[in-house]
C-alpha atoms as a PDB file:
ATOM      1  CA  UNK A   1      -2.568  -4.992 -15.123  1.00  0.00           C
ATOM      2  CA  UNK A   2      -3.625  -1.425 -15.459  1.00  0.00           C
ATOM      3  CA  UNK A   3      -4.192   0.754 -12.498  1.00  0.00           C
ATOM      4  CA  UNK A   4      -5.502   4.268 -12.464  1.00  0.00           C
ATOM      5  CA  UNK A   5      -3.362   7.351 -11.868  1.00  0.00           C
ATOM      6  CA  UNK A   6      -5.611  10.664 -10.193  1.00  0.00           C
ATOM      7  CA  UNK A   7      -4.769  13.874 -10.016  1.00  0.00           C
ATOM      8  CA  UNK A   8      -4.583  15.479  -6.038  1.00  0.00           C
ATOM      9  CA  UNK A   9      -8.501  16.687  -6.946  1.00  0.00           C
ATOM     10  CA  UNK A  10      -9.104  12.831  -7.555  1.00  0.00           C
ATOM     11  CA  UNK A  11      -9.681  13.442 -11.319  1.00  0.00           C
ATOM     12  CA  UNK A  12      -8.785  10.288 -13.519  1.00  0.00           C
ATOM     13  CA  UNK A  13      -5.643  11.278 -15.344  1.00  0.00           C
ATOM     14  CA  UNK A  14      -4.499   8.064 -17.226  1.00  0.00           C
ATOM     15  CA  UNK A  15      -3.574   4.579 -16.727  1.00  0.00           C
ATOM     16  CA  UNK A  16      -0.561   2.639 -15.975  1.00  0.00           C
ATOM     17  CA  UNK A  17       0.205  -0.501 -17.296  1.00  0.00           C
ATOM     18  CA  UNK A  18       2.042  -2.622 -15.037  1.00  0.00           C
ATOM     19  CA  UNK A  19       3.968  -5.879 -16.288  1.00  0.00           C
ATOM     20  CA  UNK A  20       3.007  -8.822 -13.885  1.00  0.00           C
ATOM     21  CA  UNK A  21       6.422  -9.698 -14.274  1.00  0.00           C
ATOM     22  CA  UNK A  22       9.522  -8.479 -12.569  1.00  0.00           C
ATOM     23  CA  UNK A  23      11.535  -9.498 -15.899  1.00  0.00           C
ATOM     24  CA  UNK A  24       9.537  -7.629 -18.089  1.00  0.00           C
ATOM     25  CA  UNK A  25      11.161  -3.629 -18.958  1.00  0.00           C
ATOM     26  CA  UNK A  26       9.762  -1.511 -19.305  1.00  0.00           C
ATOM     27  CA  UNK A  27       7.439  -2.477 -16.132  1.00  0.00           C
ATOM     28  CA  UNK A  28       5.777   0.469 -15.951  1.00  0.00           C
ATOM     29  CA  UNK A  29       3.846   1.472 -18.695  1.00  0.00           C
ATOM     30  CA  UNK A  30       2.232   5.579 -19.009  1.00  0.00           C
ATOM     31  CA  UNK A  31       0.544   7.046 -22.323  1.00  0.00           C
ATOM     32  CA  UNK A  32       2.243   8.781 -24.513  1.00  0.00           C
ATOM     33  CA  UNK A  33       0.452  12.021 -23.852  1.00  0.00           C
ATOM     34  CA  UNK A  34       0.815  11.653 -20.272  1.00  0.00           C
ATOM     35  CA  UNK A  35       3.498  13.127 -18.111  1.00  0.00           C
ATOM     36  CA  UNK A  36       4.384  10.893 -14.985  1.00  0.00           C
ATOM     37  CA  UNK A  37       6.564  13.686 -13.621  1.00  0.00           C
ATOM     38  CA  UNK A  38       3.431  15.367 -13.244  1.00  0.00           C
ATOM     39  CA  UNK A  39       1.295  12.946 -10.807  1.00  0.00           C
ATOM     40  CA  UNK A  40       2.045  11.667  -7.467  1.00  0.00           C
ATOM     41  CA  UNK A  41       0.297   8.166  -7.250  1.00  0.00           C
ATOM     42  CA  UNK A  42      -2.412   7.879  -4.437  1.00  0.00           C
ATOM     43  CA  UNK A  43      -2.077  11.664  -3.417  1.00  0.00           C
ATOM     44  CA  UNK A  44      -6.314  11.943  -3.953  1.00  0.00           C
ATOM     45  CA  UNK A  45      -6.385   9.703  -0.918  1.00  0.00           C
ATOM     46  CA  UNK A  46      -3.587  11.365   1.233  1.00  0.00           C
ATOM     47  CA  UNK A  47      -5.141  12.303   4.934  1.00  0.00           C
ATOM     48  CA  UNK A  48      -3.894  13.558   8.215  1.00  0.00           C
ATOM     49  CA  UNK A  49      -1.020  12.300  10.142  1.00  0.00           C
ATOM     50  CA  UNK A  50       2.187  10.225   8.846  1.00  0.00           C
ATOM     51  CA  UNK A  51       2.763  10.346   5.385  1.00  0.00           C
ATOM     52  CA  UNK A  52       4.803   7.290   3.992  1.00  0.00           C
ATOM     53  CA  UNK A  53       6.861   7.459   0.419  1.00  0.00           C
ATOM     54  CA  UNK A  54       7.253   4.085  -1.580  1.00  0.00           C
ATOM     55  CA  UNK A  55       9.291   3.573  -4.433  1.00  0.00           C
ATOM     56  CA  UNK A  56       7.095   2.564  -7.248  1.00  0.00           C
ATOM     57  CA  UNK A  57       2.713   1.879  -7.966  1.00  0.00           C
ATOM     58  CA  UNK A  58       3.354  -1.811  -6.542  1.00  0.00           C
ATOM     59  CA  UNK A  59       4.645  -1.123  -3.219  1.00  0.00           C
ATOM     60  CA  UNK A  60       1.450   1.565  -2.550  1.00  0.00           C
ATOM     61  CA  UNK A  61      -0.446  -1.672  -3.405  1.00  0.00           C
ATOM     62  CA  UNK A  62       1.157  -3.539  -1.571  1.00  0.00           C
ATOM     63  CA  UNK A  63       0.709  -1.545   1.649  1.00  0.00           C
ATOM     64  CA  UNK A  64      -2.823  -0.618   1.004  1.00  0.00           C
ATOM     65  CA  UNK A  65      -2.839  -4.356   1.192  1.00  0.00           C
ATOM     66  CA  UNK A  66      -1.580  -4.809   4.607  1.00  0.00           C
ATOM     67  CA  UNK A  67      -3.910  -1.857   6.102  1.00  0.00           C
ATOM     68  CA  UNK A  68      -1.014   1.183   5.708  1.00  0.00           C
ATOM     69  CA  UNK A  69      -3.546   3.211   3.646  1.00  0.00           C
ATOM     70  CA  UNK A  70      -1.665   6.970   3.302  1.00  0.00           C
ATOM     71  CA  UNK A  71       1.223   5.875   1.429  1.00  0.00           C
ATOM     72  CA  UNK A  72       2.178   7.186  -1.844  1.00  0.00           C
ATOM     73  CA  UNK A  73       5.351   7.267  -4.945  1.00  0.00           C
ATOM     74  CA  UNK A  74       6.632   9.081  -7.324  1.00  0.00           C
ATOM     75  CA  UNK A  75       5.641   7.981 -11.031  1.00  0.00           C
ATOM     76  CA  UNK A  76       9.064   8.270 -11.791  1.00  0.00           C
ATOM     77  CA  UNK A  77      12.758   6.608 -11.282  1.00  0.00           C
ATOM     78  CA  UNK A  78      14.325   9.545  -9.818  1.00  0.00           C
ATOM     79  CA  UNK A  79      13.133  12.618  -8.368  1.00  0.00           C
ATOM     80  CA  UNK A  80      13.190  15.904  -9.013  1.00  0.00           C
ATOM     81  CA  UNK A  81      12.512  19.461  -7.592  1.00  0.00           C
ATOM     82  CA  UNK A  82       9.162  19.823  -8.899  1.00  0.00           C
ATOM     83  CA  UNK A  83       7.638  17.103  -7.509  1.00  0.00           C
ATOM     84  CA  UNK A  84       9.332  17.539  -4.060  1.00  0.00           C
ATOM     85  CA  UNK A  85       7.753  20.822  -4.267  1.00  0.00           C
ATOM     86  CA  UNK A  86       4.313  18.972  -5.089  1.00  0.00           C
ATOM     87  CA  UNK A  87       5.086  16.915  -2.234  1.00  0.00           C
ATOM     88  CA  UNK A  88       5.741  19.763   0.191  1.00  0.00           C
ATOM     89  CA  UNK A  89       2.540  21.374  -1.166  1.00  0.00           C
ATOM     90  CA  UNK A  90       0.326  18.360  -0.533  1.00  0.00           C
ATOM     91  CA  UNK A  91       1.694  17.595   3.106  1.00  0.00           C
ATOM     92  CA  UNK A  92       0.918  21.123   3.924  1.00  0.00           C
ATOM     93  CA  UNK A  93      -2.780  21.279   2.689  1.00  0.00           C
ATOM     94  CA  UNK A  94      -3.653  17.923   4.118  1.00  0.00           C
ATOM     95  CA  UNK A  95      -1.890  18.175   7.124  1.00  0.00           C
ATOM     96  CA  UNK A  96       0.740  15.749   6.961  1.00  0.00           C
ATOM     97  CA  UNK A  97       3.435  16.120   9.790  1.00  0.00           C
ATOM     98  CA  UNK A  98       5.853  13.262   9.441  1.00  0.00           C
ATOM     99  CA  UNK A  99       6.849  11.394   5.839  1.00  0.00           C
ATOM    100  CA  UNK A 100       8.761   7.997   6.013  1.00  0.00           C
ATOM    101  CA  UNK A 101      10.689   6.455   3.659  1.00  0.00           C
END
């Protein structure tokens, strides 16, 4: 499955291959010239109000899904300053006043 990954502007930055298996590793697939570290998945869409943080592409899905439409991840296993920073930056320009986990 490949899903796209936008910048914050909602400018088409890559793709992400996603295994549609949990056994398969590397499940998360980025192109070579593309940094991960860089993006925060779904931010284009982020609006107003409670912000919630999933762990990984599937579980934004996956709540976008159910009807929980501002959630977003990290393209990345851990996390680093940076993109808490990027984080910060985008809760403060759209508003955001509460993040869950």
């Amino acid at each position: 499955v490949a899903v796209p990954v936008h910048a914050l502007d909602g400018a088409l930055l890559a793709y992400c291959g996603i295994a549609t298996s949990k056994e398969q590793s590397p499940r998360f697939l980025f192109p070579s010239n593309f940094d991960p570290a860089a993006a925060i998945f779904n931010g284009d869409r982020v609006q107003e109000g409670e912000l919630n943080l999933a762990a990984n592409i599937v579980q934004v899905l996956e709540a976008f899904q159910n009807g929980v439409e501002n959630t977003v991840c990290f393209l990345t296993e851990g996390i680093t300053a940076q993109q808490l920073e990027m984080l910060a930056s985008l809760m403060d320009q759209k508003k955001v006043d509460l993040l869950t986990i």
